[in-house]
N, C-alpha and C. Protein backbone atom coordinates (compact mmCIF):
# COMPACT_ATOMS: atom_id res chain seq x y z
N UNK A 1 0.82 -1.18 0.00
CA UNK A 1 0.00 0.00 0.00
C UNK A 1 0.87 1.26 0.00
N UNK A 2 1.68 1.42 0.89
CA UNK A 2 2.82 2.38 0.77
C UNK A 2 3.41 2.42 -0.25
N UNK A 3 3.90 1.72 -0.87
CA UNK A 3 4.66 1.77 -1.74
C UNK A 3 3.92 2.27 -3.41
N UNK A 4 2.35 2.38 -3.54
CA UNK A 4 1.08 2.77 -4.33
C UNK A 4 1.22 4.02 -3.93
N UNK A 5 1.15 4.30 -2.46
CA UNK A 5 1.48 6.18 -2.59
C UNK A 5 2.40 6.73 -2.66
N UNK A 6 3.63 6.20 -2.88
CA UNK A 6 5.18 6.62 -3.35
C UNK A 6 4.62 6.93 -5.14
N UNK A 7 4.39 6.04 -5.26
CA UNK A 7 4.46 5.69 -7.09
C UNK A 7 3.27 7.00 -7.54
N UNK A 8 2.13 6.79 -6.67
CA UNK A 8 1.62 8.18 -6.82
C UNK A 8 1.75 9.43 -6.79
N UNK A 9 2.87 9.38 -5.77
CA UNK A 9 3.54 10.76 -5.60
C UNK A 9 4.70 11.46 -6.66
N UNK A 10 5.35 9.92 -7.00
CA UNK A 10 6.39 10.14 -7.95
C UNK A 10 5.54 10.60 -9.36
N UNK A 11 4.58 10.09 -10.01
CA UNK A 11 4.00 10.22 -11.09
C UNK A 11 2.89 11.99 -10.97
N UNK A 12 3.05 11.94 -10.18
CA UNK A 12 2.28 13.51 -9.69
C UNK A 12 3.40 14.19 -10.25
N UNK A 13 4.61 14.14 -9.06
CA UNK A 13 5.91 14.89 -9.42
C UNK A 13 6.54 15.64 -10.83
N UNK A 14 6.23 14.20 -11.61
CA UNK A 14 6.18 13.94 -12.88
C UNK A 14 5.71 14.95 -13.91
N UNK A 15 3.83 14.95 -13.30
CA UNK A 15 3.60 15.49 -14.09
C UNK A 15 3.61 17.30 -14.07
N UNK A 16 3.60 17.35 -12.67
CA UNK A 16 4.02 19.17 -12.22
C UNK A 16 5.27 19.06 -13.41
N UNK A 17 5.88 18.84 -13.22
CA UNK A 17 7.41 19.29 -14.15
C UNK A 17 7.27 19.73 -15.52
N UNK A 18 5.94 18.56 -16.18
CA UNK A 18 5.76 19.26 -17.87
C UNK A 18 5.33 20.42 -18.37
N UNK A 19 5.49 20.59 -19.23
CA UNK A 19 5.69 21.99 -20.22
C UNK A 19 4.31 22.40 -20.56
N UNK A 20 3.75 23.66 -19.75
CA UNK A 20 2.70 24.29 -20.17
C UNK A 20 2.29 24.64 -21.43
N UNK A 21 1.56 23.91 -22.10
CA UNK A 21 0.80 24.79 -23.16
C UNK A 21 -0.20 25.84 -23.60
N UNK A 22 0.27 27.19 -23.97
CA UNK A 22 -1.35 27.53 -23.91
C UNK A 22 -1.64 28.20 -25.40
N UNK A 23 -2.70 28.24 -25.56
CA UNK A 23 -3.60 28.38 -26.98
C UNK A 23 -2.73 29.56 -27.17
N UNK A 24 -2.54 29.25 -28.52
CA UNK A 24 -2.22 30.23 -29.36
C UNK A 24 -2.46 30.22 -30.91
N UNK A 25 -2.88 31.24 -31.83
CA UNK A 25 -3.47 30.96 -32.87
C UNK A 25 -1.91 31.15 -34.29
N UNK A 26 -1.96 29.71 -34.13
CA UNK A 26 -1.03 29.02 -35.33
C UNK A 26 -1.67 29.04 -36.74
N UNK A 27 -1.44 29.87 -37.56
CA UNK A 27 -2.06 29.89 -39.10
C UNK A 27 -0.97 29.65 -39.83
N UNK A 28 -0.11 29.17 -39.85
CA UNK A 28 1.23 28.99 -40.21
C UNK A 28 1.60 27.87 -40.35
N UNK A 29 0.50 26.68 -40.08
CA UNK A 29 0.73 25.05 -40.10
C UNK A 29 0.58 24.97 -41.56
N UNK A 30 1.80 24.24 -42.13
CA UNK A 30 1.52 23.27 -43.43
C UNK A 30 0.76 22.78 -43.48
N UNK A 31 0.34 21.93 -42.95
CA UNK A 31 -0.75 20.31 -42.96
C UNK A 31 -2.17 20.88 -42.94
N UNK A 32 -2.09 21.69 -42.17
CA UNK A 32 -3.62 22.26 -41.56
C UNK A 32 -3.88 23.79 -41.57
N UNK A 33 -3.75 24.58 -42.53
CA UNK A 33 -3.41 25.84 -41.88
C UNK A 33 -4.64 26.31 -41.34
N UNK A 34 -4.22 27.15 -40.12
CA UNK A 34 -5.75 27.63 -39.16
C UNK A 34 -6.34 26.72 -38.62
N UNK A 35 -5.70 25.49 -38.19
CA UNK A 35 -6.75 24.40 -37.56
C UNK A 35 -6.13 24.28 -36.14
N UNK A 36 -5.03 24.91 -35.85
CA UNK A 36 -4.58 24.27 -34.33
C UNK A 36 -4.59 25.95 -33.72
N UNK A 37 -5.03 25.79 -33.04
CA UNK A 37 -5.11 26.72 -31.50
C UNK A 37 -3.92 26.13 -30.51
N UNK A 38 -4.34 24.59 -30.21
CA UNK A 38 -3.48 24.01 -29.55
C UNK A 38 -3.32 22.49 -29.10
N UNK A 39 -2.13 22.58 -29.24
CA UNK A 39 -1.98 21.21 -29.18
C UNK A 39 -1.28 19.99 -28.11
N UNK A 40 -1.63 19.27 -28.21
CA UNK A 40 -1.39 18.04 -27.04
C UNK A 40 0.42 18.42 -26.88
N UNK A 41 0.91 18.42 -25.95
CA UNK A 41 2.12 18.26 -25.87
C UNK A 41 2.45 16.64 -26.83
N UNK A 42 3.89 17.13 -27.46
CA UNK A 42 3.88 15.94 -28.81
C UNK A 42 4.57 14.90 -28.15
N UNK A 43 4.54 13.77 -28.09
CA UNK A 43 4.84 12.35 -27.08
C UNK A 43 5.69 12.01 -28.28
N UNK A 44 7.02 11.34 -27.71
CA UNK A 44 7.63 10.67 -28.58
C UNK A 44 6.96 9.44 -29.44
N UNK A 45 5.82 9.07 -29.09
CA UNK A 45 5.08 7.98 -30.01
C UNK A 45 4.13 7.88 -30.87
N UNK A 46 3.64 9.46 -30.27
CA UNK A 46 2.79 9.72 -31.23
C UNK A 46 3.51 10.37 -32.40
N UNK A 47 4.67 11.25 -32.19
CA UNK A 47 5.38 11.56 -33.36
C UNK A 47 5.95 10.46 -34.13
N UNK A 48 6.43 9.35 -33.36
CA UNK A 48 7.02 8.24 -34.54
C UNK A 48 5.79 7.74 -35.43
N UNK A 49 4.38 8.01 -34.43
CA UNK A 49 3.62 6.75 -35.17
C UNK A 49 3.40 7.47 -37.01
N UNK A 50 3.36 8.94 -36.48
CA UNK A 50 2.97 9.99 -37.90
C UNK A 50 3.95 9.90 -38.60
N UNK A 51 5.04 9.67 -38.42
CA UNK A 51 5.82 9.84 -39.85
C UNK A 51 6.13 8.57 -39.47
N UNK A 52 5.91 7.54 -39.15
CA UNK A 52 6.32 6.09 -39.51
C UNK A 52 5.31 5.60 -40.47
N UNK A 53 3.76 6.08 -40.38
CA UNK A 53 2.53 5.34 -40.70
C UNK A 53 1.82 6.49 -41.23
N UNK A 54 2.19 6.73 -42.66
CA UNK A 54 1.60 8.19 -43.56
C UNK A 54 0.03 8.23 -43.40
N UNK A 55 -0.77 6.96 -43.27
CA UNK A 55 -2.10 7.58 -43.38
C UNK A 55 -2.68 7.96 -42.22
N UNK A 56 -2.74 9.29 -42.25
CA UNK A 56 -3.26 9.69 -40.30
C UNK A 56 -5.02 9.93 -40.59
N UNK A 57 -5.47 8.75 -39.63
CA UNK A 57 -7.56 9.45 -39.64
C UNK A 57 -7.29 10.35 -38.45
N UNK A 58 -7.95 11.47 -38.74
CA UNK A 58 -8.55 12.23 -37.72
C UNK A 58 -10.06 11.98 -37.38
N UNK A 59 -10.33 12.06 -36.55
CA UNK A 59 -11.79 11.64 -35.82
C UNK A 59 -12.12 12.86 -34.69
N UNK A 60 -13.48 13.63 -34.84
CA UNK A 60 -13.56 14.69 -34.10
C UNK A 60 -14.40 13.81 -33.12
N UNK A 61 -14.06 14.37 -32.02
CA UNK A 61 -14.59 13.94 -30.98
C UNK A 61 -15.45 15.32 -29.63
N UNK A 62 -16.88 15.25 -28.82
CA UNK A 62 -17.35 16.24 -28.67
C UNK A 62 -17.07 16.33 -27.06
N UNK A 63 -16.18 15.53 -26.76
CA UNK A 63 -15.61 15.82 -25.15
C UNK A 63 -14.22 15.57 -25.42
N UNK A 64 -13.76 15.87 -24.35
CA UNK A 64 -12.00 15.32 -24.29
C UNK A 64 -12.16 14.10 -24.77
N UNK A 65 -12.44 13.36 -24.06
CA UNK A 65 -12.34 11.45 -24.39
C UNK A 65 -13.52 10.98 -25.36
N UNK A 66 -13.28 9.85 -25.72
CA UNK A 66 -14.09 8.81 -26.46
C UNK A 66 -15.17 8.35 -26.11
N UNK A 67 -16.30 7.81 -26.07
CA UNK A 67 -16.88 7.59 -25.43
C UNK A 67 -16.81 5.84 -25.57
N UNK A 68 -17.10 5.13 -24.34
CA UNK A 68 -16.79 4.37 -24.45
C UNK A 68 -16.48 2.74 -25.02
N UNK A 69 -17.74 3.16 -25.71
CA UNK A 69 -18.08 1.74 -26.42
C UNK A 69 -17.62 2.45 -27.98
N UNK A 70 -17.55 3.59 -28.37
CA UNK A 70 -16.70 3.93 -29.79
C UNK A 70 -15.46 2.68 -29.33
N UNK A 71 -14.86 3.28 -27.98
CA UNK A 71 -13.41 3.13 -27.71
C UNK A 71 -13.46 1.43 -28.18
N UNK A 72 -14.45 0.83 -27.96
CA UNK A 72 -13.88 -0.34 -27.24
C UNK A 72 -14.63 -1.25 -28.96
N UNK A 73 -15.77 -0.26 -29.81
CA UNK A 73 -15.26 -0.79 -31.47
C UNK A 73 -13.82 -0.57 -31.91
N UNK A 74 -13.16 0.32 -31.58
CA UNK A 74 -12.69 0.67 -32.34
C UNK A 74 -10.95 -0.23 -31.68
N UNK A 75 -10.88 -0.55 -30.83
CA UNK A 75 -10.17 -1.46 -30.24
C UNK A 75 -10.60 -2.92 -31.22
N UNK A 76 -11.49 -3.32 -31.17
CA UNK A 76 -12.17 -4.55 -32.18
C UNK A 76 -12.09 -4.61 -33.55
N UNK A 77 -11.80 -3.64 -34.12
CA UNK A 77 -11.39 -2.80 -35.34
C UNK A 77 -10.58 -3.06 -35.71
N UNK A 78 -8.96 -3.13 -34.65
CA UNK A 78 -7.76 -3.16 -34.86
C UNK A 78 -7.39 -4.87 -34.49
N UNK A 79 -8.42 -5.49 -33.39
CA UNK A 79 -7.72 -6.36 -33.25
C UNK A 79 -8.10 -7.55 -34.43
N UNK A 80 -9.21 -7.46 -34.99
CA UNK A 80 -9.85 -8.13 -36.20
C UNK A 80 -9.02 -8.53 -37.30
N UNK A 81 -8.44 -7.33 -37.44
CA UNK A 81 -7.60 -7.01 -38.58
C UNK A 81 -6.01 -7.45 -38.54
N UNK A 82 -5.78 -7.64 -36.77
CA UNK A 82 -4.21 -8.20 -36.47
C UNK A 82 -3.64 -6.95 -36.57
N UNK A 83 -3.91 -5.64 -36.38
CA UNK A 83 -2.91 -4.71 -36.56
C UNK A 83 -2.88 -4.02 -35.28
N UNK A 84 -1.61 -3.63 -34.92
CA UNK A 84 -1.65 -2.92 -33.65
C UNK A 84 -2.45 -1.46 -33.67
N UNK A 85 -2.82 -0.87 -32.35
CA UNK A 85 -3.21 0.26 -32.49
C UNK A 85 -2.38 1.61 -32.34
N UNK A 86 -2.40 2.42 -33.38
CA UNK A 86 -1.13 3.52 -33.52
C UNK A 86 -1.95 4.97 -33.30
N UNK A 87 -1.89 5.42 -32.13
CA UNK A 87 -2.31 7.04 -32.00
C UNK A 87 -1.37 7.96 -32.69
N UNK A 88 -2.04 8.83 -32.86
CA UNK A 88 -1.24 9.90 -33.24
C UNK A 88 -1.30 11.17 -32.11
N UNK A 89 -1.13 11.76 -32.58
CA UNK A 89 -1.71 13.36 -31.59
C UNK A 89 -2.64 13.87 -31.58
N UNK A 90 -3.30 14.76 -30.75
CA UNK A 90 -4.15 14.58 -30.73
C UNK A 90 -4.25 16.45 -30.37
N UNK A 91 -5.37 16.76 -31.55
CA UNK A 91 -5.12 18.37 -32.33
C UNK A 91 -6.25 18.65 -31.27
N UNK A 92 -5.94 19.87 -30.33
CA UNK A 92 -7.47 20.80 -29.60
C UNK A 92 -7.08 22.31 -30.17
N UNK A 93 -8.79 22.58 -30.95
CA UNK A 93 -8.72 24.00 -31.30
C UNK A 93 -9.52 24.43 -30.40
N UNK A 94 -10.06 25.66 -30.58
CA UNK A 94 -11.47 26.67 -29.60
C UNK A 94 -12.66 25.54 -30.11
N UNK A 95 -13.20 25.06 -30.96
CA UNK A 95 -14.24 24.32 -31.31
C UNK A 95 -14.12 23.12 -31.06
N UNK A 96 -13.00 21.87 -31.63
CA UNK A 96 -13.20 21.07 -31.32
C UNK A 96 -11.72 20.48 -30.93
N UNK A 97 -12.10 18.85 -30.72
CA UNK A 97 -10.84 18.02 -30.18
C UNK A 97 -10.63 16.82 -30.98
N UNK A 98 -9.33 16.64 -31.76
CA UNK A 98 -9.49 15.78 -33.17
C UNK A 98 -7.98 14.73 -32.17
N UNK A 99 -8.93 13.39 -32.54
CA UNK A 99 -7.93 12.19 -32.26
C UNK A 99 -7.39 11.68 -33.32
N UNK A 100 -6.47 11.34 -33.77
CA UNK A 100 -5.79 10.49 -34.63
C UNK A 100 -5.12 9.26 -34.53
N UNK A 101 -5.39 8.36 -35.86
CA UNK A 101 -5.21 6.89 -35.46
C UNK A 101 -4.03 6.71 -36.67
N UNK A 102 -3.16 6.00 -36.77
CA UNK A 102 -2.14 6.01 -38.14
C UNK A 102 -2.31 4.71 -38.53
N UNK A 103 -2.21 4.44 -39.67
CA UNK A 103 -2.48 3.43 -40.74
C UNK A 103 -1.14 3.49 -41.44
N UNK A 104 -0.77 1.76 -41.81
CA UNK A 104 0.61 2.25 -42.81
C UNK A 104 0.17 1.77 -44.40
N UNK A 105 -1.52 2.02 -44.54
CA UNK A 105 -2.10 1.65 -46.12
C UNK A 105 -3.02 2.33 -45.95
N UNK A 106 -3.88 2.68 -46.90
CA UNK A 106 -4.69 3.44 -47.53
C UNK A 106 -6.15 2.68 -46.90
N UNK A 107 -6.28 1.88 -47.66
CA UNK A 107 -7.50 0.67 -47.51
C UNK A 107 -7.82 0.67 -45.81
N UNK A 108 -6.62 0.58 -45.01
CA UNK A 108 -6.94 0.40 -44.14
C UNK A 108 -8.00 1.47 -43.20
N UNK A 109 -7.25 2.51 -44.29
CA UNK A 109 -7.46 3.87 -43.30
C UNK A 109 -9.02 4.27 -44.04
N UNK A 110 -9.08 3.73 -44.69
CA UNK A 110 -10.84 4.04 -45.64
C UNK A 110 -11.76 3.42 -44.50
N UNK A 111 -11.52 1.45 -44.66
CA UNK A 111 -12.15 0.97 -43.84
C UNK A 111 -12.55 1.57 -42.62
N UNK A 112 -11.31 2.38 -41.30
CA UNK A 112 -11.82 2.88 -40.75
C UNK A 112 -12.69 3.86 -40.56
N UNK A 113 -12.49 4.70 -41.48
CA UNK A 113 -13.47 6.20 -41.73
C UNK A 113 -14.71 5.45 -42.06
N UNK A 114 -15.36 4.29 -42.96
CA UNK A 114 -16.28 3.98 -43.33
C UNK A 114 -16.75 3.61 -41.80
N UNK A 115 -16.78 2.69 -40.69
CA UNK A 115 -17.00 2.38 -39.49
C UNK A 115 -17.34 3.43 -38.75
N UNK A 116 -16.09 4.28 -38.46
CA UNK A 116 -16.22 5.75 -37.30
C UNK A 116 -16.27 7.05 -37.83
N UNK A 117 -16.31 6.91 -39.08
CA UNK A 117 -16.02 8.73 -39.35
C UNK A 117 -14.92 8.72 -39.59
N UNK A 118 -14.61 10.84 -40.05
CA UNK A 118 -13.14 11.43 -39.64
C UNK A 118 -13.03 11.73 -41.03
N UNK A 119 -11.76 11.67 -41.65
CA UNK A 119 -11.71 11.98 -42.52
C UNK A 119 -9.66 11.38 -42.70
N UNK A 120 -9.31 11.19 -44.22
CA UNK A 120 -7.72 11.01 -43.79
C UNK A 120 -7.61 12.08 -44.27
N UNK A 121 -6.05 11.82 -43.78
CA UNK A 121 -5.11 13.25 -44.11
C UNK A 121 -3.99 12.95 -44.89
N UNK A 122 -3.27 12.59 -46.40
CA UNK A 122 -2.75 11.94 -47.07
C UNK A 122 -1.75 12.29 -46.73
N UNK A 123 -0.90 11.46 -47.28
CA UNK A 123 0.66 11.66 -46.76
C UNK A 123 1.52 12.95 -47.77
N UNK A 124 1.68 13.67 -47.51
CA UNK A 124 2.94 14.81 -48.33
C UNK A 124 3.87 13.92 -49.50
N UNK A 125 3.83 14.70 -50.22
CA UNK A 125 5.12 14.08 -51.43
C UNK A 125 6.08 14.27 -50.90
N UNK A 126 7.09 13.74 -51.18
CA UNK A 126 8.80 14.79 -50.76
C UNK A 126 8.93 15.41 -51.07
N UNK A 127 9.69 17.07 -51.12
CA UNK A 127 9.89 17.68 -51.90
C UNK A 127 11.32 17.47 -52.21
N UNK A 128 11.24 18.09 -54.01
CA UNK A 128 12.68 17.82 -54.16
C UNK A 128 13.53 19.41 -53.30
N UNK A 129 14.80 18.85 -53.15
CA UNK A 129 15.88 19.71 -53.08
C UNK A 129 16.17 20.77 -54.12
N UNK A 130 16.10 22.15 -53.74
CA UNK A 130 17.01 23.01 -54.83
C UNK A 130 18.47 22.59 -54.90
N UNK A 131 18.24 22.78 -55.93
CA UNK A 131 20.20 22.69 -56.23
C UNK A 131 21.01 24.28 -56.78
């Protein structure tokens, strides 16, 4: 039992220490311009999952969280299919709060939008280099 309120205390600790975010109006995004106010502090996994796995669904959602039985299709979704589940980040403007799921195929990422909604967000070309 003691040792549950150490781990609680330590993970409190934890989270006092992270980096305040506060709204600010970003019109200057490539991907999205004018869509982020603000955003989730970026997690090292959710950044690998986006540029590891080009097709990102966004899914608007009308509270912070999911509600729960979406959560728990959409868990059934992934496990059906044998594919792990890959978040992305997760975009809050003044209106709404957009979750993202990453796909590393197209098809996949349809199927889901056909089920839950959202919409994808295609992957960027490269650009070439000036020379």
């Amino acid at each position: 039992m003691i040792e549950l309120y150490y781990e609680a205390r330590r993970i409190a600790a934890n989270i006092a220490r992270l980096p305040v975010f506060h709204p600010t109006s970003n019109t200057d995004c490539v991907k999205c311009p004018g869509r982020h106010d603000m955003r989730q502090p970026p997690s090292g996994r959710a950044v690998a999952n986006e540029s590891k796995y080009p097709y990102i669904v966004e899914l608007v959602v009308a509270d912070d969280k999911l509600d729960l039985e979406v959560s728990r299709r959409i868990m059934d979704f992934h496990r059906l299919r044998k594919i792990q589940v890959r978040h992305g980040l997760r975009i809050v403007t003044e209106r709404q709060i957009y979750f993202r799921w990453c796909f590393s195929d197209l098809g996949t990422a349809e199927a889901f939008i056909e089920q839950f909604g959202g919409e994808v967000l295609l992957p960027e070309k490269p650009r070439r280099r000036a020379r």
